[in-house]
Each structure stands twice: as C-alpha cells, then as structure tokens.
N, C-alpha and C. Protein backbone atom coordinates (compact mmCIF):
# COMPACT_ATOMS: atom_id res chain seq x y z
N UNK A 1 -3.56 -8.19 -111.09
CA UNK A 1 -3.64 -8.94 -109.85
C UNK A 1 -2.44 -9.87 -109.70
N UNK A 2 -2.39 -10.53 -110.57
CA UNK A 2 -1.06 -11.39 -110.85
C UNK A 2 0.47 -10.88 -110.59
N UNK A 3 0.22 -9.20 -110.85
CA UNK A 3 2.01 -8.78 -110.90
C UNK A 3 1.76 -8.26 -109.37
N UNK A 4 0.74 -8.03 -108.30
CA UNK A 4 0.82 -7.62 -107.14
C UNK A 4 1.02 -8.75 -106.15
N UNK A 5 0.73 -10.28 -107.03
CA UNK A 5 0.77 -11.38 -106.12
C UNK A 5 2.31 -11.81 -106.09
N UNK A 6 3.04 -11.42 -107.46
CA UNK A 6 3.85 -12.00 -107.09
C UNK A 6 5.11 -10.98 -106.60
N UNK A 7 5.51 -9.73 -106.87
CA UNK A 7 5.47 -9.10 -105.92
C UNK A 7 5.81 -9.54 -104.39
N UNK A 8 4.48 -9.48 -103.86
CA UNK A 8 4.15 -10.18 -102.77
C UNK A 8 5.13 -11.02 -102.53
N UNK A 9 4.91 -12.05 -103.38
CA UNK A 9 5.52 -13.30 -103.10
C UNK A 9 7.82 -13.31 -103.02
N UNK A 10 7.41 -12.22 -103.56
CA UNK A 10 9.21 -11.88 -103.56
C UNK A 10 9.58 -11.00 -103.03
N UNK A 11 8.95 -9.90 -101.96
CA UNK A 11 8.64 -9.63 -100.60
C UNK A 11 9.06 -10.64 -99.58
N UNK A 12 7.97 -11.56 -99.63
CA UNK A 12 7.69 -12.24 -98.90
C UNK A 12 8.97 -13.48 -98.59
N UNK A 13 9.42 -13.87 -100.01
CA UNK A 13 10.60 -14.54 -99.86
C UNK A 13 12.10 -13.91 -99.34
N UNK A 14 12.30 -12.83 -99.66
CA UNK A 14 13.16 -11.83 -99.21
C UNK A 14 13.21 -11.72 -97.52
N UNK A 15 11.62 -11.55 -96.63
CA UNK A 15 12.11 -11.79 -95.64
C UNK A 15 12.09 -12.83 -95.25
N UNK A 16 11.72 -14.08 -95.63
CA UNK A 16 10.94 -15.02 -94.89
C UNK A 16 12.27 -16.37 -95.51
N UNK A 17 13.11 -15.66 -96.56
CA UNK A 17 14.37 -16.74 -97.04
C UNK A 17 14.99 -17.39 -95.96
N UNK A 18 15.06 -17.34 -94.69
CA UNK A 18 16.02 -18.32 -94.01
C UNK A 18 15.03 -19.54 -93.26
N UNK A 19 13.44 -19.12 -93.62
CA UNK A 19 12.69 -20.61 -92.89
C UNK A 19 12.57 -21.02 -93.78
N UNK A 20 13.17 -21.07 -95.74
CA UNK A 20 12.81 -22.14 -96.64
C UNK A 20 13.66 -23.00 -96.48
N UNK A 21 13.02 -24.19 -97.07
CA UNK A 21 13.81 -25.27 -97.46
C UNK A 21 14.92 -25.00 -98.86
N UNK A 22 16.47 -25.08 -99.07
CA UNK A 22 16.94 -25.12 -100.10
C UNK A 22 16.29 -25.59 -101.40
N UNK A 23 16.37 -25.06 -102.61
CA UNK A 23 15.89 -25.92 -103.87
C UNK A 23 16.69 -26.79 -104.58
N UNK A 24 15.89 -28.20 -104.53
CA UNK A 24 15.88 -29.35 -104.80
C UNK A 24 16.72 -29.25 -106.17
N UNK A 25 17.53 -30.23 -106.33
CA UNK A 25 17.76 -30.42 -107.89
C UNK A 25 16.56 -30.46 -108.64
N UNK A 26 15.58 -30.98 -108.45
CA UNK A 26 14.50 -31.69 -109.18
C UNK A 26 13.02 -30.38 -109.30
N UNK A 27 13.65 -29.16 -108.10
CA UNK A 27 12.99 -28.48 -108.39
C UNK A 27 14.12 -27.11 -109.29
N UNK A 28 15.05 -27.01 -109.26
CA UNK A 28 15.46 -26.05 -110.24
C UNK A 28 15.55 -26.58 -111.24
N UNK A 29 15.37 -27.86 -112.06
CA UNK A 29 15.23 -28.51 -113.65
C UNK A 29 13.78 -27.80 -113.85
N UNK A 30 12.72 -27.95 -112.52
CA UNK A 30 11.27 -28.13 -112.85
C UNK A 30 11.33 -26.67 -113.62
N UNK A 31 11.86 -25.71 -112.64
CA UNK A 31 11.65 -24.30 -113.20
C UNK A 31 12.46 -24.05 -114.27
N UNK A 32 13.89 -24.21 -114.39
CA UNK A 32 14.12 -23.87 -115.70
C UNK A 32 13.69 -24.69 -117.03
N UNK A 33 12.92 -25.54 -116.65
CA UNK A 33 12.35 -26.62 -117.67
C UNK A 33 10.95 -25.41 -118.24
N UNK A 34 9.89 -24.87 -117.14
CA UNK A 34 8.91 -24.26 -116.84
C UNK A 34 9.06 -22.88 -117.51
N UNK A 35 10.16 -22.12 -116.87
CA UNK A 35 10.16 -20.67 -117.08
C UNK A 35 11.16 -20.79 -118.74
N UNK A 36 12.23 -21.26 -118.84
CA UNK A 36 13.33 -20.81 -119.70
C UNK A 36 12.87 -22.01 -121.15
N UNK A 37 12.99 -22.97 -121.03
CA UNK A 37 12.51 -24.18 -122.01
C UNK A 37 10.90 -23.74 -122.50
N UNK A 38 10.05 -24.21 -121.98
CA UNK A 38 8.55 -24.07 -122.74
C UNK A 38 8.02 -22.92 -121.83
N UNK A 39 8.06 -21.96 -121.64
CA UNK A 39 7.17 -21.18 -120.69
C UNK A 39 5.72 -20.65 -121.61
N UNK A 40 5.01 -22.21 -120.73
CA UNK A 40 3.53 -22.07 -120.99
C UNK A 40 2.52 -20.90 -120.35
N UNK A 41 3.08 -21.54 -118.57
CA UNK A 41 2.39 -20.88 -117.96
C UNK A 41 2.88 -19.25 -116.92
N UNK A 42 2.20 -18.34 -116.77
CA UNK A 42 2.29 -17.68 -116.25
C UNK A 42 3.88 -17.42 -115.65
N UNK A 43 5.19 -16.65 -115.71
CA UNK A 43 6.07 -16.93 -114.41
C UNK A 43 5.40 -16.78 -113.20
N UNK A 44 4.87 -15.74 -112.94
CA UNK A 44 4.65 -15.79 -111.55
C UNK A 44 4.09 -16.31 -110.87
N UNK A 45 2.89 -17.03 -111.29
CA UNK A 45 2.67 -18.48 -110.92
C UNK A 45 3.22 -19.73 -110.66
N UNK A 46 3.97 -19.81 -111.64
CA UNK A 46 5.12 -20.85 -111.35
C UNK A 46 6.14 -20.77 -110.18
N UNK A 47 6.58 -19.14 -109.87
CA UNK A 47 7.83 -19.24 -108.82
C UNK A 47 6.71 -18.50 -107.75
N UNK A 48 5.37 -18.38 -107.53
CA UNK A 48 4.12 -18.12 -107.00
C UNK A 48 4.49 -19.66 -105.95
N UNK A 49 4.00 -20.72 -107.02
CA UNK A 49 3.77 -21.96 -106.60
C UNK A 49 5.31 -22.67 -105.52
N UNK A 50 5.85 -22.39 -106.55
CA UNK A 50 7.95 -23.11 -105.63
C UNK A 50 7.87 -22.72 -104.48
N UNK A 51 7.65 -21.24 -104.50
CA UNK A 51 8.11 -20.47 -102.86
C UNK A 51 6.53 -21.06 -102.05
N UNK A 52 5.55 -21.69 -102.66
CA UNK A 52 4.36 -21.95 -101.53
C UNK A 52 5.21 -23.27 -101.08
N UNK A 53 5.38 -24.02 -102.00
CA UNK A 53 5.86 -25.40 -101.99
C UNK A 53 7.28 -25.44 -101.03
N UNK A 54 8.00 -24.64 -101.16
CA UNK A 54 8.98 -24.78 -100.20
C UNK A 54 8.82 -24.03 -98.61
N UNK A 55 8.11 -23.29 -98.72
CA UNK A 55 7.45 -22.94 -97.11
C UNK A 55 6.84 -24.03 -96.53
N UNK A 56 5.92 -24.56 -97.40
CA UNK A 56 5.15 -26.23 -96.48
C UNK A 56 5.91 -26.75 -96.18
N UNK A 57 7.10 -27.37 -96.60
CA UNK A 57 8.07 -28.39 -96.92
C UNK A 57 8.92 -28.07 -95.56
N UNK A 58 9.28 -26.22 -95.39
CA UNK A 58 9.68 -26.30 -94.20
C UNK A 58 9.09 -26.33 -93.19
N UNK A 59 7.65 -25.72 -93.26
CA UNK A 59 6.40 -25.54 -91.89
C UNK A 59 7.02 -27.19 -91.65
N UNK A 60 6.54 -28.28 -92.68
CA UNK A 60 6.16 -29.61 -92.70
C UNK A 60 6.91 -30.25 -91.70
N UNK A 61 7.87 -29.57 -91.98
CA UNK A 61 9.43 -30.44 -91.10
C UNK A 61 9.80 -29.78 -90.15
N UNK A 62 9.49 -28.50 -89.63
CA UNK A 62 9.49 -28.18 -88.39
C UNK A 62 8.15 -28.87 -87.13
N UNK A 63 7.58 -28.74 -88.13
CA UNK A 63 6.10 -29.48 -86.78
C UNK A 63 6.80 -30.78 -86.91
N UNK A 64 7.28 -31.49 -87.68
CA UNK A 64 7.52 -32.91 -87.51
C UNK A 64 8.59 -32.87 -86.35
N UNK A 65 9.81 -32.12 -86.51
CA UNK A 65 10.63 -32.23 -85.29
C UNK A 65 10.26 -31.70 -83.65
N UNK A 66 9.28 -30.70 -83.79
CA UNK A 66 8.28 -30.45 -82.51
C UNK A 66 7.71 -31.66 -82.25
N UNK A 67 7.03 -32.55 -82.99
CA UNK A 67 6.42 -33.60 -82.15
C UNK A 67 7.46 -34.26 -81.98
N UNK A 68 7.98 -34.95 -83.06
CA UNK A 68 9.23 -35.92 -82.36
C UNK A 68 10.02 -35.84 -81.17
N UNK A 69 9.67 -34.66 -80.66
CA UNK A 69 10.31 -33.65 -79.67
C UNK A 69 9.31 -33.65 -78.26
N UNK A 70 8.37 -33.99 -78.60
CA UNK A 70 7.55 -34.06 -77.69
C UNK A 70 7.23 -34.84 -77.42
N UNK A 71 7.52 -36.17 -78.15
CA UNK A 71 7.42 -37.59 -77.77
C UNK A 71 8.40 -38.39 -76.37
N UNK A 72 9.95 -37.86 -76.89
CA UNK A 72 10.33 -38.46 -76.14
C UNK A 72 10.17 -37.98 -74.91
C-alpha cells in the first residue's frame, strides 16, 4: 500500500510541481537529516508528508492572496 501511495505521490508531484511552494532550507536539512542521517521512518512517508506540506503551504497562500484581493 505504501509503495502505491507514494508512487502516487511522485505522479502527483511531477504534474502538480509548478503550484508547490520551493523547499525551505529548513525543510531539505529536515529530509536529509530524515532519509540519509537516521532513516527511522518509512521514505515514503517522509517525502509522502513534504509534498502534502508544501501543497498546503501553497493552497495556504493562494487563498490568502484571493482574499486580500477581495478586500480591497
């Protein structure tokens, strides 16, 4: 289930790469800290989780500039 999610998820980033947000300094330490240093957990969970985390981040900040947008 895990190798079809992520998969998915690198699908999904492939087409969907130009509405992310760039990665953070603080998030490429997180992952090579995660995947390459101690890899406890799962990879694909981990870059599962980044690519959810950076889609919100851009949803987040596009609705924010729609309202701001609709304010004035």
């Amino acid at each position: 289930m895990r190798t079809r999610f992520a998969t998915t998820c690198v699908r999904t980033y492939v087409v969907e790469h130009l509405r992310l947000i760039p990665l953070t300094c603080n998030e490429i330490r997180h992952l090579f800290i995660a995947l390459v240093i101690r890899p406890v957990l799962d990879p694909a969970h981990l870059l599962g989780w980044s690519l959810w985390r950076c889609r919100h981040q851009a949803q987040s900040g596009a609705s924010h500039y729609r309202r701001q947008a609709a304010q004035d």
